[in-house]
Protein backbone atom coordinates (compact mmCIF):
# COMPACT_ATOMS: atom_id res chain seq x y z
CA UNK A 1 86.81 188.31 238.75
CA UNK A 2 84.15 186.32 238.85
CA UNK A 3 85.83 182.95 237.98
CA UNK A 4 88.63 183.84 240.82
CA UNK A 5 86.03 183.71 243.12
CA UNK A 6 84.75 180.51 242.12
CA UNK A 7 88.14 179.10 241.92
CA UNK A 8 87.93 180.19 245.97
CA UNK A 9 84.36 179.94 247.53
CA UNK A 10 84.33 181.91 250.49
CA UNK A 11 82.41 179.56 252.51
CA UNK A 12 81.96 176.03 253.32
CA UNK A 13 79.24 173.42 254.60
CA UNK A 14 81.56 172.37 257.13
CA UNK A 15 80.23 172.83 260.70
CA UNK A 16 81.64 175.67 262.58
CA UNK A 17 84.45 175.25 264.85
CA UNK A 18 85.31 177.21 267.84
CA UNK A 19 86.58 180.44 266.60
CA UNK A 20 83.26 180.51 264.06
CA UNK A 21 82.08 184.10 265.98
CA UNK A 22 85.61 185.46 264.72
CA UNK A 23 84.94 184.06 261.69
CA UNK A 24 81.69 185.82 261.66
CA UNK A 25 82.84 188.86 262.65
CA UNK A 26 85.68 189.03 259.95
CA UNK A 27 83.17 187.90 257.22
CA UNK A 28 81.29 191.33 258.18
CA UNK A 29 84.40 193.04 258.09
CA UNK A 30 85.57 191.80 255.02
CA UNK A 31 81.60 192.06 253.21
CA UNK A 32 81.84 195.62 254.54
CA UNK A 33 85.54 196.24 253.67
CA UNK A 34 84.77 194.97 249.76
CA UNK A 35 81.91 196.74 249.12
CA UNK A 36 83.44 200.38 249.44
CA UNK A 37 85.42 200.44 246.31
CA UNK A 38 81.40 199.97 244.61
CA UNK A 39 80.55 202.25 247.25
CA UNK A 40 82.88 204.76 246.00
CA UNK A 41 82.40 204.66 242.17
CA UNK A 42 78.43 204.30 242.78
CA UNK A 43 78.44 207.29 244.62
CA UNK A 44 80.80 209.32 242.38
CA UNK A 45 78.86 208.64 239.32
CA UNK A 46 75.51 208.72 240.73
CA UNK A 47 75.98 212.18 241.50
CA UNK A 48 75.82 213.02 237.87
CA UNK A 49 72.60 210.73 237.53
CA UNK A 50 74.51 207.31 236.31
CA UNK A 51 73.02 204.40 237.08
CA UNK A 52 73.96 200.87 235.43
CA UNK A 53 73.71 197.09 236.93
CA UNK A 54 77.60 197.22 235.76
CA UNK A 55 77.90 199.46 239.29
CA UNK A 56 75.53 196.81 241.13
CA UNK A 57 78.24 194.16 239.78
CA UNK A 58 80.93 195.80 241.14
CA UNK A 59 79.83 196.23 244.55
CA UNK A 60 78.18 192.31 244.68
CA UNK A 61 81.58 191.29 243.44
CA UNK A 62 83.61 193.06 246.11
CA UNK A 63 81.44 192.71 248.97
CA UNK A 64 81.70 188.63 247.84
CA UNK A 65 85.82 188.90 247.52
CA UNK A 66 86.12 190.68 250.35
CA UNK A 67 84.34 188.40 252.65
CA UNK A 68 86.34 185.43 250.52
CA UNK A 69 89.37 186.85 251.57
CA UNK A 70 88.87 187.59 255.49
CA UNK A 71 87.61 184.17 255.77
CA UNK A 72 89.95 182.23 253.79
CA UNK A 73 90.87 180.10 256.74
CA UNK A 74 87.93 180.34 258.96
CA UNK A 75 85.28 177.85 258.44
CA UNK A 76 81.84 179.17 257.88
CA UNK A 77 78.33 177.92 257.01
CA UNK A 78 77.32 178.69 253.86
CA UNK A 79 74.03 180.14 254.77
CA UNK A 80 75.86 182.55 257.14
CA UNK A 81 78.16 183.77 253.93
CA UNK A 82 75.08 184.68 251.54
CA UNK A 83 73.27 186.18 254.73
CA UNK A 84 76.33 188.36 255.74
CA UNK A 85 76.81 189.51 252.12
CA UNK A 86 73.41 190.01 251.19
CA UNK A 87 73.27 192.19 254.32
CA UNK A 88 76.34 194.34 253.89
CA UNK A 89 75.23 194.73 250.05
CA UNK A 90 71.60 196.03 251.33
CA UNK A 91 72.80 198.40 253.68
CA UNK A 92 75.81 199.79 251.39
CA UNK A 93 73.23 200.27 248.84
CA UNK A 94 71.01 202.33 250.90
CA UNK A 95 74.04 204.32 252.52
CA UNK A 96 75.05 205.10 248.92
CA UNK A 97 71.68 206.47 247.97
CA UNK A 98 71.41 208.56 251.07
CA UNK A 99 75.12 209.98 250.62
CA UNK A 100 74.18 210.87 247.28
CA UNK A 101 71.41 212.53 248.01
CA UNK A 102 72.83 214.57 251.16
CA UNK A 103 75.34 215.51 248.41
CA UNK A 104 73.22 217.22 246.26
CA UNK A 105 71.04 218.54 249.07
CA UNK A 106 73.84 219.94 250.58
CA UNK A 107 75.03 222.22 247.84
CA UNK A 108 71.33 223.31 246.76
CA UNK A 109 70.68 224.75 250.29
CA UNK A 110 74.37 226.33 250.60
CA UNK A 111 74.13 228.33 247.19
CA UNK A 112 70.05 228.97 248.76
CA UNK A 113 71.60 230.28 252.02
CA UNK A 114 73.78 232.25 250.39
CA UNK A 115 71.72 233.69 248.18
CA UNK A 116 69.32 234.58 250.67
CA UNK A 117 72.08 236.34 252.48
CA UNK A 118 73.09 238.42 249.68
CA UNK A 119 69.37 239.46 249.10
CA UNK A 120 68.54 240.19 252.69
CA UNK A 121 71.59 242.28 253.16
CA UNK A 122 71.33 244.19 249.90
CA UNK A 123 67.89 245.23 251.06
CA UNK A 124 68.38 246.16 254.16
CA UNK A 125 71.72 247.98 253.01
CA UNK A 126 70.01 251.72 253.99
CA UNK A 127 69.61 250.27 257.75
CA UNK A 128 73.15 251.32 259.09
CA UNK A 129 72.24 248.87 262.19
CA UNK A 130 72.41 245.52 259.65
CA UNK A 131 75.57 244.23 258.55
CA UNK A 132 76.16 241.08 256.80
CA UNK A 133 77.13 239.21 260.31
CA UNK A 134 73.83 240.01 261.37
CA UNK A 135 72.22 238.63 258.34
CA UNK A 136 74.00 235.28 258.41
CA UNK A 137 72.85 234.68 262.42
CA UNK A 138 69.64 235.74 261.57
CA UNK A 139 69.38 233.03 258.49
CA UNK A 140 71.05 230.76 260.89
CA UNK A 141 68.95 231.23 263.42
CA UNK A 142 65.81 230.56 260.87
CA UNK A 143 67.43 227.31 259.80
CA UNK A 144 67.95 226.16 263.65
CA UNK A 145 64.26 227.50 264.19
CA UNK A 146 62.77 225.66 260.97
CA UNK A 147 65.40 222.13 260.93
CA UNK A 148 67.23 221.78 263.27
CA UNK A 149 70.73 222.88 262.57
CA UNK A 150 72.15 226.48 261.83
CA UNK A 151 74.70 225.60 258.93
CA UNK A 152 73.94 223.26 256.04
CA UNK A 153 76.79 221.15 256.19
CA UNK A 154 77.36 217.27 255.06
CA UNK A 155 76.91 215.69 258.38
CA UNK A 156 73.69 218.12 259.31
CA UNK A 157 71.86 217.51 256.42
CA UNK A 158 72.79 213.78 256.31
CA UNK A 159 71.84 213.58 260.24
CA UNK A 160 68.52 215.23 259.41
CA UNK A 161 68.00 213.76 256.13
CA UNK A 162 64.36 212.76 256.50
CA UNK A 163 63.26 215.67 257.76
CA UNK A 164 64.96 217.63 254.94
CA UNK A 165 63.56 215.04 252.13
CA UNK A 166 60.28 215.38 253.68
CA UNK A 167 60.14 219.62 253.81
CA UNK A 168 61.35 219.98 250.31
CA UNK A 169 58.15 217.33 249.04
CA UNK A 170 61.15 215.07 247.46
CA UNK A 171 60.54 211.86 249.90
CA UNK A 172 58.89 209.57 247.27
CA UNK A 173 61.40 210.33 244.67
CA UNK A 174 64.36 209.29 247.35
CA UNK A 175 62.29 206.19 247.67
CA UNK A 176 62.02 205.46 244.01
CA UNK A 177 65.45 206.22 243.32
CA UNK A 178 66.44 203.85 246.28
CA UNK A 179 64.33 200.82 244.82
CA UNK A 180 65.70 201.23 241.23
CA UNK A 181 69.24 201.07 243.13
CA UNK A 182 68.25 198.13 244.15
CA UNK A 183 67.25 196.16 240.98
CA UNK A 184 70.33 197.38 239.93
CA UNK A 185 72.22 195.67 242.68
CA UNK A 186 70.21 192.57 242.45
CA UNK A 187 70.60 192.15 238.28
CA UNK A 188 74.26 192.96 238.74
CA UNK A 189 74.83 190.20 242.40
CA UNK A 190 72.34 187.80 239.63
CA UNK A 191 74.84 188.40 236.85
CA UNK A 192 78.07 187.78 239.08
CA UNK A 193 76.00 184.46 240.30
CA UNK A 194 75.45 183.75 236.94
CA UNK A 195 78.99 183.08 235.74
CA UNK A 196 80.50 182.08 239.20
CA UNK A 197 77.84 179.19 238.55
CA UNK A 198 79.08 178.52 234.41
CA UNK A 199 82.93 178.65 236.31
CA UNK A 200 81.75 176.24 238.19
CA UNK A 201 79.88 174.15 235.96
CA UNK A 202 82.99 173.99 233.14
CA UNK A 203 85.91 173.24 235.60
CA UNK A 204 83.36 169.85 237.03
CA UNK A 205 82.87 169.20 233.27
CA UNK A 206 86.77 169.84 232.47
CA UNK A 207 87.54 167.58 235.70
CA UNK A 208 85.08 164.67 234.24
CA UNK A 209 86.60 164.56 231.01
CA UNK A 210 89.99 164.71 231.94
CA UNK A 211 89.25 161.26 234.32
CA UNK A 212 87.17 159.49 231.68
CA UNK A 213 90.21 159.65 229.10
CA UNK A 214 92.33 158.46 232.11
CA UNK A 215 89.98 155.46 232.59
């Protein structure tokens, strides 16, 4: 992958023309469109606690073809490329984190709410006034009272994430899990700069050669 994209740098030094905002604009697009593949694996295996620079590769490597691709034919600076892709690849590895951990959040405090439920209602079961409908709204209500929503669901707990990270006493570990993501995605963007820059380096040396036996 790595020497396809040197084969086809996604930017230039030429000097933008005209339609350079929609080539800005599809650069985001295709930075953003790239990187969810990584997204997807990253997220998928770090919920089972997997974390390798092979993952920040990945997502440097498709946030980088992806921009390639939706600017093909629309002149960019250079300096707007490794800003729009160092960009996209910061905030994709932050919205990975957090979706992770909103994932695993989110099924601790449904099996907690429904525990709670079942022990509430079994003892209270010799009050003929308290059913298990009661119970939940009363739960509910506790969790609108104490965060903010009633149900524990995906989007709640990733809409109130900070609050949540912050009540169970797990802030600095989201933190420290977040900066390790990052070295990973920085050793694994290095390591795809790394060989887009041998690429490179061979094919000018291959291309000298071959005109010094012509000569």
């Amino acid at each position: 992958m790595a020497e396809k994209l040197a084969d086809k740098p996604a930017v230039t030094d030429a000097p933008p023309d005209m339609k350079s905002g929609n080539a800005f604009l599809y650069g985001v697009l295709g930075a953003f469109l790239g990187s969810l593949p990584g997204m997807t694996v990253w997220i998928i295996l770090g919920k089972f606690g997997i974390r390798s620079m092979i993952l920040g590769f990945f997502l440097a490597a498709g946030t980088v073809w992806g921009f390639g691709r939706m600017t093909r034919n629309r002149p960019l600076r250079r300096c707007w490329g490794i800003l729009i892709c160092t960009v996209i690849m910061t905030v994709s590895v932050y919205l990975t984190q957090r979706i992770i951990w909103t994932w695993s959040i989110t099924e601790s405090f449904s099996d907690t709410i429904a525990y709670l439920n079942e022990q509430v209602y079994a003892a209270t079961q010799g009050n003929t006034n308290v059913t298990e409908e009661s119970v939940r709204k009363s739960v509910a209500a506790l969790n609108l009272k104490t965060f903010g929503f009633a149900e524990p669901s995906f989007g709640n707990c990733f809409t109130h994430f900070y609050d949540l990270i912050g009540f169970f006493g797990v802030k600095k570990d989201f933190f420290t899990s977040l900066v390790e993501s990052y070295i990973s995605a920085i050793l694994g963007a290095a390591s795809l700069m790394k060989n887009q820059v041998r690429s490179m380096v061979s094919s000018q040396l291959g291309s000298s050669k071959n005109k010094a036996k012509k000569t």
